[in-house]
Protein backbone atom coordinates (compact mmCIF):
# COMPACT_ATOMS: atom_id res chain seq x y z
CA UNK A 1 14.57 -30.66 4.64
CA UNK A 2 14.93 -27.14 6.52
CA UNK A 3 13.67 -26.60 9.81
CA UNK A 4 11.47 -23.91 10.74
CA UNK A 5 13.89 -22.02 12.04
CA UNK A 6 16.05 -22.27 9.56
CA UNK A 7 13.35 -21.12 6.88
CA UNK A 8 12.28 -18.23 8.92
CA UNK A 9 15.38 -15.73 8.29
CA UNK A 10 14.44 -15.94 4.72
CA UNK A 11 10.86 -14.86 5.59
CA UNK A 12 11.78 -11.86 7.75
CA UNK A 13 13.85 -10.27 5.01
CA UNK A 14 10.25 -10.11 3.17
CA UNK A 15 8.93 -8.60 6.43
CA UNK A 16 6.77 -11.43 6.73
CA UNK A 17 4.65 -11.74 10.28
CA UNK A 18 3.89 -15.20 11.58
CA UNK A 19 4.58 -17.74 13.48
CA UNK A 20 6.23 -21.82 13.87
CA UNK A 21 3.75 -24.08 12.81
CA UNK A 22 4.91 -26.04 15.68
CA UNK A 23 4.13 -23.68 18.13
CA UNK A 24 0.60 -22.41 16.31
CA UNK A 25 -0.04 -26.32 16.30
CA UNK A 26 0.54 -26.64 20.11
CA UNK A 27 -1.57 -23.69 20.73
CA UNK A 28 -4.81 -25.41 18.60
CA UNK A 29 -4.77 -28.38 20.87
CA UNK A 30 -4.33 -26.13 24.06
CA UNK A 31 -7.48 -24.23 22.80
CA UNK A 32 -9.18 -27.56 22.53
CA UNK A 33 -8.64 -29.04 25.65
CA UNK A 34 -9.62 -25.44 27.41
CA UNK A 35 -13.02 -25.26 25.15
CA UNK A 36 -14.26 -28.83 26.62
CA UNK A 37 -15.78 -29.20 29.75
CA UNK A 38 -17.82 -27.55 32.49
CA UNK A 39 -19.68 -24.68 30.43
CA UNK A 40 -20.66 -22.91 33.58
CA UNK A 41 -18.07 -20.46 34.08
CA UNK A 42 -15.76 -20.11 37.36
CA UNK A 43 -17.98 -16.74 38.05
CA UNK A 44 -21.11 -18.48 38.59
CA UNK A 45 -21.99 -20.36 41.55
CA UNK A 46 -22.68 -23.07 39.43
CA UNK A 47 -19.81 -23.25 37.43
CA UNK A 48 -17.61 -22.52 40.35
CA UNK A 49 -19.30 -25.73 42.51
CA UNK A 50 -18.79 -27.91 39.26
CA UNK A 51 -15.51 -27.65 39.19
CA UNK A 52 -15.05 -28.15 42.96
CA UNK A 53 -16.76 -31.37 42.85
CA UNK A 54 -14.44 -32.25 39.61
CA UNK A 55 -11.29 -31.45 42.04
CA UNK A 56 -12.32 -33.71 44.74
CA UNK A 57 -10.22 -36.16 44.35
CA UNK A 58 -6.60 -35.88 45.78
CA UNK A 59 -4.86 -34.79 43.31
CA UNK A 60 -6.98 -31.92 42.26
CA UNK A 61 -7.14 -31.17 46.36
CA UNK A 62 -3.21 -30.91 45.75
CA UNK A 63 -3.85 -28.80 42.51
CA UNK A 64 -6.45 -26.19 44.08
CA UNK A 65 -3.63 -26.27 47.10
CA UNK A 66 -0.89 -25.15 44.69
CA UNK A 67 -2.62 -22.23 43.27
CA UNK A 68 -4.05 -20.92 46.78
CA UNK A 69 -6.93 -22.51 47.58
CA UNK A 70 -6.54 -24.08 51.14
CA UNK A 71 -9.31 -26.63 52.52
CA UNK A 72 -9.66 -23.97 55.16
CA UNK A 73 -10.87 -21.57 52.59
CA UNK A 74 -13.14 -24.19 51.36
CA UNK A 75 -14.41 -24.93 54.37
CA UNK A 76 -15.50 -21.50 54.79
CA UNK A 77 -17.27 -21.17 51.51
CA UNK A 78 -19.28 -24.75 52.01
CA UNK A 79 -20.21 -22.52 55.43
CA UNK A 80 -21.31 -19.46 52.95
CA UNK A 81 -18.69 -17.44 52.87
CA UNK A 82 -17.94 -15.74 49.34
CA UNK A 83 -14.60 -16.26 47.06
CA UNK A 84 -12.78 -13.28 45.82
CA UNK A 85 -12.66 -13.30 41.62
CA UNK A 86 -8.73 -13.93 42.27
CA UNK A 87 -10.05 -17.62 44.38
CA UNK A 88 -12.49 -17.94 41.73
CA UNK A 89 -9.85 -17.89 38.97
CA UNK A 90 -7.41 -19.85 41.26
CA UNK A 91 -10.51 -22.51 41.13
CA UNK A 92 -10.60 -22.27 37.30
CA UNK A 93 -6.71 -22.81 36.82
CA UNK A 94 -6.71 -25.63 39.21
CA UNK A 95 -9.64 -27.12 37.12
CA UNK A 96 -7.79 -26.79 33.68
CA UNK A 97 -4.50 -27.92 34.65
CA UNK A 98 -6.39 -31.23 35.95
CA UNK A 99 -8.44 -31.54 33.26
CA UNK A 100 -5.64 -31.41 30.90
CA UNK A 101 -3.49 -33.75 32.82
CA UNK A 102 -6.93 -35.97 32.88
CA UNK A 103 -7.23 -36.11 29.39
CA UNK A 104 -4.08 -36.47 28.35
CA UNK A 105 -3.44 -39.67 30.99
CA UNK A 106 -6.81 -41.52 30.17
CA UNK A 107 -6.28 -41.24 25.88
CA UNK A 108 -9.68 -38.80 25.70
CA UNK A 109 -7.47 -36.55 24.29
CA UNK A 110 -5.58 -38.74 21.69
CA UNK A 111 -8.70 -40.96 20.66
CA UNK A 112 -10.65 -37.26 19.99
CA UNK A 113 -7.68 -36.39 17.60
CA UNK A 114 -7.48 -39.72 16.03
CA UNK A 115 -11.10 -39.53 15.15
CA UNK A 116 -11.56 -43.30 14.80
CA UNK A 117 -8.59 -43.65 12.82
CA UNK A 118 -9.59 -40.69 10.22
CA UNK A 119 -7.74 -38.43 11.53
CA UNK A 120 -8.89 -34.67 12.01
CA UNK A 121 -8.21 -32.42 9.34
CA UNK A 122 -6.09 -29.28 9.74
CA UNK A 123 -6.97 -25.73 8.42
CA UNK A 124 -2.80 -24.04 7.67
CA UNK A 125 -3.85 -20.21 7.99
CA UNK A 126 -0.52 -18.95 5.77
CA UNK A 127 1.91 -16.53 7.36
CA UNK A 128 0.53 -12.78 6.94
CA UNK A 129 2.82 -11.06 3.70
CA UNK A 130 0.47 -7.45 3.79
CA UNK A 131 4.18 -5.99 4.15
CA UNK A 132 5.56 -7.91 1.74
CA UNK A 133 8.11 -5.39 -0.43
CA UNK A 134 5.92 -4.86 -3.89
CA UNK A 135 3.12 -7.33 -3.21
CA UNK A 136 4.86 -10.48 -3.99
CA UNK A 137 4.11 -13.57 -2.51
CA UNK A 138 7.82 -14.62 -1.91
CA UNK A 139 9.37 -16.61 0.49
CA UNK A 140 12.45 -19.30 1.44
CA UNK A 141 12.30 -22.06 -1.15
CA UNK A 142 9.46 -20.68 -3.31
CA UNK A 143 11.54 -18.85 -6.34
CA UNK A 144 12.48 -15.64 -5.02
CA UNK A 145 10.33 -13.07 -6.53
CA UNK A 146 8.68 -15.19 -8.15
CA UNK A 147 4.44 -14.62 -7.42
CA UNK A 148 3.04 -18.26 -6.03
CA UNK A 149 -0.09 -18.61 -4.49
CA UNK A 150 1.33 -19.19 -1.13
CA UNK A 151 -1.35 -16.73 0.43
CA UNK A 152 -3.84 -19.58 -0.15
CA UNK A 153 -5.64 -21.73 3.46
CA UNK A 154 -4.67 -25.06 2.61
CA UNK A 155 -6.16 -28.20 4.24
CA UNK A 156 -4.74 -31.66 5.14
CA UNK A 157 -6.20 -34.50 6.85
CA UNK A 158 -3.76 -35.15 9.56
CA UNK A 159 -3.46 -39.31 10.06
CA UNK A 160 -1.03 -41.22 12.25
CA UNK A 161 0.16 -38.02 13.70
CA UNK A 162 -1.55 -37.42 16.82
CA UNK A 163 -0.16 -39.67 19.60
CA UNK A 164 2.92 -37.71 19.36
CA UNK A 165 1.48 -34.59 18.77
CA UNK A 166 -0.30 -35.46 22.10
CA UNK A 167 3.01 -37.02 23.52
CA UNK A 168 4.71 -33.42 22.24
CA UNK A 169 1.76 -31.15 23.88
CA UNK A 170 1.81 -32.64 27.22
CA UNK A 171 5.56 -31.93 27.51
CA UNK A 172 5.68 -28.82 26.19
CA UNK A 173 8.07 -30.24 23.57
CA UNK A 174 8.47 -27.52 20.41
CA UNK A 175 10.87 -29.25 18.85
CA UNK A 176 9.78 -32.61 18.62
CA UNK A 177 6.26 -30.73 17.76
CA UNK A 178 8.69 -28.70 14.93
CA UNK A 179 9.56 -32.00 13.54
CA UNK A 180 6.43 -33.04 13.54
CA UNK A 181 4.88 -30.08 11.40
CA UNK A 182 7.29 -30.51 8.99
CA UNK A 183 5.92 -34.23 8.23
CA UNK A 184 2.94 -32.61 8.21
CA UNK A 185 3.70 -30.42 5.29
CA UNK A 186 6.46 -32.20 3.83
CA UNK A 187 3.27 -33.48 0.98
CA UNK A 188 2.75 -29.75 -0.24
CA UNK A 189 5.81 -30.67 -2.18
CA UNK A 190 8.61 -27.42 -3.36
CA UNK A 191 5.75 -24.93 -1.31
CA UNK A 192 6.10 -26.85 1.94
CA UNK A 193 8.44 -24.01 2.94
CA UNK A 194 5.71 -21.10 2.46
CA UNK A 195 3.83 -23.22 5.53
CA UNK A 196 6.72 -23.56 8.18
CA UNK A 197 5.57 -20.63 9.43
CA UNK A 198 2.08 -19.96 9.35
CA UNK A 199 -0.50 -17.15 10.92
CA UNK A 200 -2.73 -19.74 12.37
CA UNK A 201 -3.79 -23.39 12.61
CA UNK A 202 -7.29 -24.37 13.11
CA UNK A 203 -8.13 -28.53 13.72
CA UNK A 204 -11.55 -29.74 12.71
CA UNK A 205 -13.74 -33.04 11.83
């Protein structure tokens, strides 16, 4: 079975526009870890105090540390002074890198994914084909010019997958996460290629 980077020449000569399913998969879980958490944002003083007390510990002292935030600084804002909006986002980076690293180290992150063993099920947004040359739906491995329905969301109940997708995500790993996909949609039979590349990916219950 192809790759999808060896599928996706055959999609640009359709002028096709998308994207790896690997890399629109690893995007999905990013935007789920960074939608969790302290709903406060960084701009209030609410939000920005929640996330200080969240970075207490030494390791997110060591985090706020690498992105500028010096207990000195701190110091002087427990005393009343006010942080700029570039300290206030420093705050909110140092917050989401721990968080991530938090729930990828304690299995939150895995256990949400595995969904008591169910499995969350995966919304493939196909690749866009607006451009494609006389409104065929034609791609690598699908016939040619032949029309298939290849335009169509299609929806699979991702199982066993998701301690390597984790694994995959917290190393930045896009080919292991490439090989992955393409387990994924190996099932969708001779149209598995029309999905190697995809517009979006959306994970749900």
């Amino acid at each position: 079975m192809a790759g999808a980077s060896e599928l996706w020449p055959g999609w640009q000569q359709f002028g096709a526009q998308g994207k790896k399913g690997a890399e629109a998969l690893m995007a999905e879980v990013d935007r789920i870890v960074r939608e969790g958490g302290i709903a406060s944002p960084a701009t209030t003083t609410r939000g920005l105090n929640a996330r200080l007390r969240y970075l207490s510990s030494p390791a997110g002292q060591e985090a706020l540390r690498t992105h500028g935030v010096s207990p000195r600084l701190l110091r002087s804002w427990k005393a009343g002074g006010h942080p700029s909006a570039a300290k206030r986002d420093a705050v909110e980076k140092a917050y989401q890198e721990r968080r991530r690293a938090n729930l990828i180290r304690s299995g939150a992150l895995v256990r949400l994914l595995n969904n008591d063993g169910q499995g969350r099920r995966i919304e493939i947004y196909p690749v866009d084909q607006s451009h494609v040359l006389g409104g065929y739906s034609a791609g690598p491995g699908t016939g040619g010019r032949a029309r298939h329905n290849v335009d169509q969301v299609r929806s699979i109940q991702g199982r066993y997958i998701w301690d390597d997708v984790v694994a995959a995500y917290a190393d930045g790993d896009v080919n292991t996460m490439d090989d992955i996909w393409l387990d994924v949609i190996q099932d969708m039979d001779s149209m598995y290629a029309a999905y190697a590349y995809v517009s979006s990916i959306s994970i749900g219950a």
